[in-house]
Each structure stands twice: as structure tokens, then as C-alpha cells.
Protein backbone atom coordinates (compact mmCIF):
# COMPACT_ATOMS: atom_id res chain seq x y z
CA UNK A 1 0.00 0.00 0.00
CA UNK A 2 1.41 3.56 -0.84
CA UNK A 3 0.89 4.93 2.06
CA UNK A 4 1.23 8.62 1.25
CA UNK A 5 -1.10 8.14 -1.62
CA UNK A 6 -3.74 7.05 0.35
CA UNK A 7 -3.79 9.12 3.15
CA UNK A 8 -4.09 12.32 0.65
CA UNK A 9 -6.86 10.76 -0.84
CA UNK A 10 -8.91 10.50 2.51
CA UNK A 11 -8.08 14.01 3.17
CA UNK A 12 -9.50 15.26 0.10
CA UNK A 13 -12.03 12.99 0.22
CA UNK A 14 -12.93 13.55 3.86
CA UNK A 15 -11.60 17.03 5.10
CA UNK A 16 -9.35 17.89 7.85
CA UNK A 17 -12.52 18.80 10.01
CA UNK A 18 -13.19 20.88 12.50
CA UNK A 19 -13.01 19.83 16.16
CA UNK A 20 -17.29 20.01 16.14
CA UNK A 21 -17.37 18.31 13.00
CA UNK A 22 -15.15 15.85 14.86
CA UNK A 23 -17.16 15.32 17.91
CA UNK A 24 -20.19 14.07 15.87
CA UNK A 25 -18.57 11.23 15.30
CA UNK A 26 -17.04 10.02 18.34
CA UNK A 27 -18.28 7.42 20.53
CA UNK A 28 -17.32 9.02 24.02
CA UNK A 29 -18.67 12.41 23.49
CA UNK A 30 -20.66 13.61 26.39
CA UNK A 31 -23.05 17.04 26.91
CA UNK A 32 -22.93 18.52 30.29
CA UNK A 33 -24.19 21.93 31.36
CA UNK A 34 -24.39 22.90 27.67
CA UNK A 35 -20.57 21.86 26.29
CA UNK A 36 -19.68 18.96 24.64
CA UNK A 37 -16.60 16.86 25.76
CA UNK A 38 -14.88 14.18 24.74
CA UNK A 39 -12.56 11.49 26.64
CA UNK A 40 -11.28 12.65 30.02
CA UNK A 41 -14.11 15.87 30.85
CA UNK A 42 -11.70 17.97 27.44
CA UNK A 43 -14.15 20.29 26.56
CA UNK A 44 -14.37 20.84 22.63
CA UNK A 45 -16.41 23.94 22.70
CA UNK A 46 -14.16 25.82 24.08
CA UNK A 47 -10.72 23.82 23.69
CA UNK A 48 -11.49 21.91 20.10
CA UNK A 49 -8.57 19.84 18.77
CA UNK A 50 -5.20 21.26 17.88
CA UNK A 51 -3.96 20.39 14.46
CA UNK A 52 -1.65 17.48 15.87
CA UNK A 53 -5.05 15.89 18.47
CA UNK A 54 -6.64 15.58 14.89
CA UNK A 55 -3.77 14.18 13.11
CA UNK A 56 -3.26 11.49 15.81
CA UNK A 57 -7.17 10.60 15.59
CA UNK A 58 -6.91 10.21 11.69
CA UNK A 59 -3.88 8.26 11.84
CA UNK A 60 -5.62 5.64 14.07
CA UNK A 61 -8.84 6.38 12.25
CA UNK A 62 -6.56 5.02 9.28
CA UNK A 63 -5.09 1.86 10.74
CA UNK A 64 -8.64 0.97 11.73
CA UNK A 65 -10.11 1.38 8.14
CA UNK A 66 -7.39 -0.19 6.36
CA UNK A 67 -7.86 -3.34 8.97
CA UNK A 68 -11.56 -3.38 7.83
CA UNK A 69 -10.41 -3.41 4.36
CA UNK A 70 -7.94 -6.13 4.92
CA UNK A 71 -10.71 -8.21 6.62
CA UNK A 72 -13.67 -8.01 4.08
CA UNK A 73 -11.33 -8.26 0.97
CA UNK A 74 -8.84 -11.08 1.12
CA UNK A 75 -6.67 -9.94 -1.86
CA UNK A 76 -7.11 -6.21 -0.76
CA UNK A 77 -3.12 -6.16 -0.52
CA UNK A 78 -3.16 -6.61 -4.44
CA UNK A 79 -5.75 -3.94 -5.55
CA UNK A 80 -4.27 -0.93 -7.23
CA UNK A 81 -3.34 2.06 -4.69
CA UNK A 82 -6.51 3.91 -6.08
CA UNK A 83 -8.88 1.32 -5.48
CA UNK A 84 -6.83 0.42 -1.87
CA UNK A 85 -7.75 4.26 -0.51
CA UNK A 86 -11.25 3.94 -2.37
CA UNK A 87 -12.28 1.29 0.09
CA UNK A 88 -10.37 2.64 2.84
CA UNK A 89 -12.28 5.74 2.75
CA UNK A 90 -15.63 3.89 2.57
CA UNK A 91 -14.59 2.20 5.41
CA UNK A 92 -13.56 5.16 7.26
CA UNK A 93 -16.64 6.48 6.77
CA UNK A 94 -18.94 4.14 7.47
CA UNK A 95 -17.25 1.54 9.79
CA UNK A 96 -17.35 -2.22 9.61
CA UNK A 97 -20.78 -3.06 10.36
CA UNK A 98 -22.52 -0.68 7.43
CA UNK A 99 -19.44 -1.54 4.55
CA UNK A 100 -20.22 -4.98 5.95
CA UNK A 101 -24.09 -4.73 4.66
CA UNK A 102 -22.51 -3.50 1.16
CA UNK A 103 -22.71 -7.76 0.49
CA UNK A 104 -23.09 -7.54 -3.01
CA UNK A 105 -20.43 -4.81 -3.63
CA UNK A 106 -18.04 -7.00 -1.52
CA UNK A 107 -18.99 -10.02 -3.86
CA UNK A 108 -18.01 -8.30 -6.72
CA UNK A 109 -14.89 -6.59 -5.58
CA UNK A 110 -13.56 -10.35 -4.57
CA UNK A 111 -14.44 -11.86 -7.98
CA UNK A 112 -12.49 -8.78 -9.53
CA UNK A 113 -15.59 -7.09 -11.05
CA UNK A 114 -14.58 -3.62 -10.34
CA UNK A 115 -17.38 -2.02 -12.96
CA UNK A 116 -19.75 -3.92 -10.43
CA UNK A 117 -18.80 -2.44 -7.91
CA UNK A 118 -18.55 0.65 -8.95
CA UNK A 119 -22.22 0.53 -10.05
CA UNK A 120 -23.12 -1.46 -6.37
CA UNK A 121 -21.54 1.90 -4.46
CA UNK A 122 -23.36 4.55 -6.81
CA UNK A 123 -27.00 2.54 -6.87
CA UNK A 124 -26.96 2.82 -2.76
CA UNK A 125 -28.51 4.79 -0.04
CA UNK A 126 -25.09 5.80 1.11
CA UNK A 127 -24.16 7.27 -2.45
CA UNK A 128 -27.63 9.52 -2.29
CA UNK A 129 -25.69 10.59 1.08
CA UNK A 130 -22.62 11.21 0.09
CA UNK A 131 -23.04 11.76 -3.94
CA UNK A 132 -19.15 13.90 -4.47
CA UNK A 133 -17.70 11.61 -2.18
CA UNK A 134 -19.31 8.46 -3.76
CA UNK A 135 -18.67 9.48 -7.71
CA UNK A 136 -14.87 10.27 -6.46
CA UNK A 137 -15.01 6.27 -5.08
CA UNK A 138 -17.31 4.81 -7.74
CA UNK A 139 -14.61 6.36 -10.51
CA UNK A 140 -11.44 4.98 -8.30
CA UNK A 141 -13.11 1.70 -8.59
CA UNK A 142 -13.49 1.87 -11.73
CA UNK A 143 -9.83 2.76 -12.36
CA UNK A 144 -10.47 6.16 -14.20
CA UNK A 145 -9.71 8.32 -11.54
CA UNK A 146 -6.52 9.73 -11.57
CA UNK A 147 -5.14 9.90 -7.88
């Protein structure tokens, strides 16, 4: 995997976000008197997340996704960079469980049908979601996006 590659991709694709944008998405985010905080009481109203907090979160963020990957897709080590950081970002953004329920897509991609799965990722729910950040995927998968 080309490391560098990939990880631009997802931050194109994704966004460095903002420390709000951020909490939305994490699982120990708590609201008291007004403020949300995250972990140990760190209040992200006020505080947010320096550039480095956020960088540290996506870089585990990333090991996590690309594990996903590695799980669902047996020969995921042998798929072209592009298609590697296509999935990766799917699976970034929607965690194991929902790629998981992607089971036709997931058929395709391991019999090598990448037009298949192209059209499996734009004909979903998520894709009506996420339509820029789907059509940048669906065309990786395809192998006509230039990274």
C-alpha cells in the first residue's frame, strides 16, 4: 500500500474537520451543562482539537479502516493504490458493520468485477448521502480516476 497516496486521498475525500465536526462522530462524546466533551471531561467547545489531536485521531482512524479493508477483501493487498484508498475511505466512513451490509459490492470486488462495484456503491442509499464523495469512489473503482 502507498501509504502517502492514500492518506491524501482521505483528506481530500474527507476534510481535515473541525473539532465540532469531529465530535459528531465520536463514541465518548458527552453534553454537560451545555458543552460537549470528549474522553477525560476535554471540553471541545471551548478547547477543540489542535492540528496534531486531529492528526493522531486520523492516523488511528486510518489503521482501523485499512484493517476493515484487509478483513472483508482477502486480496485487498493486491488492488491498485486507487482502489486500496477507495475502500479505505468507505470504510472510514462508514465503519465495519454498514461496509459490511454493502454484500453484493463486496462479492463483486472479490471476484475482480470492479465495474460492479462501482455501479453497487453509486445505486446505494449511502451514495444519495454522500453523492461527491461516492462518484470520487465509484470512478477509483473503476480505475479512471486519476489519484
Amino acid at each position: 500500500m502507498e501509504n502517502q497516496l492514500i492518506i491524501g486521498i482521505l483528506r481530500r475525500l474527507a476534510g481535515k474537520v473541525n473539532s465540532r465536526a469531529a465530535a459528531g462522530t465520536c463514541r465518548k462524546i458527552k453534553k454537560r451543562h451545555g458543552r460537549l466533551t470528549i474522553a477525560v471531561g476535554r471540553n471541545l467547545n471551548d478547547r477543540g482539537l489542535a492540528d496534531d489531536e486531529i492528526d493522531y485521531l486520523f492516523a488511528n482512524d486510518l489503521v482501523i479502516a485499512l484493517q476493515i479493508c484487509q478483513g472483508l477483501y482477502p486480496s485487498f493487498a493486491s488492488f491498485t493504490p486507487a482502489r486500496q484508498a477507495a475502500l479505505i475511505s468507505v470504510a472510514f466512513n462508514l465503519g465495519k458493520p454498514r461496509l459490511a451490509g454493502f454484500r453484493r459490492m463486496r462479492a463483486v470486488i472479490n471476484r475482480g468485477n470492479w465495474q460492479g462495484a462501482a455501479d453497487e456503491a453509486e445505486n446505494s442509499l449511502w451514495a444519495r448521502q454522500t453523492r461527491h464523495r461516492a462518484t470520487n469512489i465509484a470512478a477509483r473503482l473503476r480505475g479512471v480516476h486519476k489519484p
